[in-house]
Protein backbone atom coordinates (compact mmCIF):
# COMPACT_ATOMS: atom_id res chain seq x y z
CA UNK A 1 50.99 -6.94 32.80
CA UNK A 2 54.27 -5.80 34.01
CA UNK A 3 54.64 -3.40 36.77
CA UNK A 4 57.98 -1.15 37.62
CA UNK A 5 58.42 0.72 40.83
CA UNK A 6 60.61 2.65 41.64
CA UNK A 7 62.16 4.55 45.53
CA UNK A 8 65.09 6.05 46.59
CA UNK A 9 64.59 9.52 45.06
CA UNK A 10 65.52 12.60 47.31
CA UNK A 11 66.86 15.58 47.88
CA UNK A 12 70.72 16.77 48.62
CA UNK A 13 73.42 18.98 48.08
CA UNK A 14 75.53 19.48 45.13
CA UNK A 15 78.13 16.50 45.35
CA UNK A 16 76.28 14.04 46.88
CA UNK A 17 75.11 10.12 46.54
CA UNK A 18 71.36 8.65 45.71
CA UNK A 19 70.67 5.35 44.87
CA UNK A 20 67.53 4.76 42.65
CA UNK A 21 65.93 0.91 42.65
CA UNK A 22 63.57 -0.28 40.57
CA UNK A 23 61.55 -3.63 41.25
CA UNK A 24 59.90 -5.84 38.27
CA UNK A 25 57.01 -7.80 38.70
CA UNK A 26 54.27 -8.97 36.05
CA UNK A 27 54.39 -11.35 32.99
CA UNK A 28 57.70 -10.56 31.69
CA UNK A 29 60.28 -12.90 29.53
CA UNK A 30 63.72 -13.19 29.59
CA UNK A 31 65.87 -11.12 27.40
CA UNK A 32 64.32 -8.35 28.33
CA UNK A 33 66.31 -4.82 28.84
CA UNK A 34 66.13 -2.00 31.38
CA UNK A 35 66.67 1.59 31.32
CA UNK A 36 66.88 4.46 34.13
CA UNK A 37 65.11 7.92 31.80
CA UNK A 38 64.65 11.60 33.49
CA UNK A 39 63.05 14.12 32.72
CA UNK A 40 62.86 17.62 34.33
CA UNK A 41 60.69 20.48 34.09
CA UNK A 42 60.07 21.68 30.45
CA UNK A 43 62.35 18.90 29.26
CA UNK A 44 61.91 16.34 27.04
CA UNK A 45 62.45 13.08 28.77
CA UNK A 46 66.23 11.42 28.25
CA UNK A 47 68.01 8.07 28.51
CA UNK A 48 70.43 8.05 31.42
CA UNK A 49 71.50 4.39 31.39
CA UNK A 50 70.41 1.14 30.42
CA UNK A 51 71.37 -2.95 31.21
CA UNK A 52 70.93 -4.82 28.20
CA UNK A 53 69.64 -8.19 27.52
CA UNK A 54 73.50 -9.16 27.16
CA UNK A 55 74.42 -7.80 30.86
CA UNK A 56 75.96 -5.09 28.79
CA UNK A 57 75.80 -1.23 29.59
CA UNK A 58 75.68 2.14 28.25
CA UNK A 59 75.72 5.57 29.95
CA UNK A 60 74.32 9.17 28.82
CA UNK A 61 77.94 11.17 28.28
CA UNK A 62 76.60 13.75 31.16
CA UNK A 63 76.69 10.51 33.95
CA UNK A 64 79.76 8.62 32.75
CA UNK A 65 81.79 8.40 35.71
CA UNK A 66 79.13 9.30 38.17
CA UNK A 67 76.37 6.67 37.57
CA UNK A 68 76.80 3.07 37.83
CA UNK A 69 73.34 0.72 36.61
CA UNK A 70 73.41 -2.72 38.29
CA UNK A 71 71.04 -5.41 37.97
CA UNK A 72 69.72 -8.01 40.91
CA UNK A 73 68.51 -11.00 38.79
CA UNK A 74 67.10 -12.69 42.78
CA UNK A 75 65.77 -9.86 43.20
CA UNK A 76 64.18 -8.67 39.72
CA UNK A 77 65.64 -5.54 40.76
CA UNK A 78 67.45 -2.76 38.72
CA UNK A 79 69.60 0.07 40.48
CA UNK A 80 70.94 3.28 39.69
CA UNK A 81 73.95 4.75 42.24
CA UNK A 82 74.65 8.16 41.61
CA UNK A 83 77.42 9.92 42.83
CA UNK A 84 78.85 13.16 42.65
CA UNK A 85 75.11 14.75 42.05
CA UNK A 86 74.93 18.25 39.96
CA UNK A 87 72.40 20.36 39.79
CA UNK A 88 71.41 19.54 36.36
CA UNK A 89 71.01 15.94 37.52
CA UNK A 90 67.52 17.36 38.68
CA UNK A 91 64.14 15.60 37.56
CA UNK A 92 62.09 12.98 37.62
CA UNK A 93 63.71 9.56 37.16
CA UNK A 94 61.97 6.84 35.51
CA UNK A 95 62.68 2.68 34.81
CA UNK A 96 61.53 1.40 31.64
CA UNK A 97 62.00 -1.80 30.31
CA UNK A 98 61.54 -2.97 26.55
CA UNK A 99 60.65 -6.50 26.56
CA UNK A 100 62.28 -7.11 23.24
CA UNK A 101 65.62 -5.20 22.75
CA UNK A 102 66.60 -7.12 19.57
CA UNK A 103 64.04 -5.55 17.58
CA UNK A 104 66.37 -1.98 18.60
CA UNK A 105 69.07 -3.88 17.34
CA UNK A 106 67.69 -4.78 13.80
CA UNK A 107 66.57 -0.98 13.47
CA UNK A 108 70.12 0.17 14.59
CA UNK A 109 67.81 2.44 17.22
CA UNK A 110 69.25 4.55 19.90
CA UNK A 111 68.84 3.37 23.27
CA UNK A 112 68.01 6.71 24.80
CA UNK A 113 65.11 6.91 22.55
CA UNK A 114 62.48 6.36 24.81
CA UNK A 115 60.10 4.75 21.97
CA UNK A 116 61.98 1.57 22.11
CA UNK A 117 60.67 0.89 26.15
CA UNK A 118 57.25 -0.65 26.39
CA UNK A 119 56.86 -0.20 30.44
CA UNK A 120 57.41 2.74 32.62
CA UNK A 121 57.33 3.11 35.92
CA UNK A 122 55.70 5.93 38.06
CA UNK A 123 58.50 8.09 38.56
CA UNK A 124 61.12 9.15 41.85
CA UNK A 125 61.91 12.60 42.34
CA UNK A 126 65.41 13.29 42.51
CA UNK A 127 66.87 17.27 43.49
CA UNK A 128 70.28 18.37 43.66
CA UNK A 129 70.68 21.77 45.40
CA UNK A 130 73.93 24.26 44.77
């Protein structure tokens, strides 16, 4: 089994800074990849970013600029520093990981859809105010 939990989540003001982590424990290979999702109310849930198998990353187009994903190998830790926080940054934020990201890549799948990930974790609340 594979378990993902994540902390950091909060609450501030429009134009502020959170950092998410995420820490990996269980039976898992390498090659794996990670993902940060959110989802807020009444919304379906959406990739935000991901760190490939490769060390490679990919944003949502509404965080490039603001989000940076990192990865702790040591530390079997995955991060998410967001800056500049909007309102409609608001939700739950989740860390997935699909254990085998090169069947994504036969399929030509999308990252950010959220069928690919096999593990979730339980979710950090994260509120932006105006």
């Amino acid at each position: 089994q594979v378990q993902l939990v994540e902390s950091g989540g909060g609450s501030v003001e429009t134009g502020g800074s959170l950092r998410l982590s995420c820490v990996v424990s269980g039976d898992i290979s390498i090659g794996y990849c990670m993902g940060w999702f959110r989802q807020a109310p009444e919304d379906a849930r959406e990739g935000v970013a991901i760190f490939d198998s490769d060390g490679s990353t990919s944003y949502a187009d509404s965080v490039k600029g603001r989000f940076t994903i990192s990865k702790d190998n040591d530390k079997n830790t995955l991060y998410l520093q967001m800056n500049n926080l909007k309102p409609e940054d608001t939700g739950i934020y989740y860390c997935a990981v699909d254990r085998d990201p090169s069947q994504r890549d036969e399929y030509g799948g999308d990252w950010t859809d959220v069928g690919w990930f096999d593990y979730w974790g339980q979710g950090t609340q994260v509120t932006v105010s105006s």
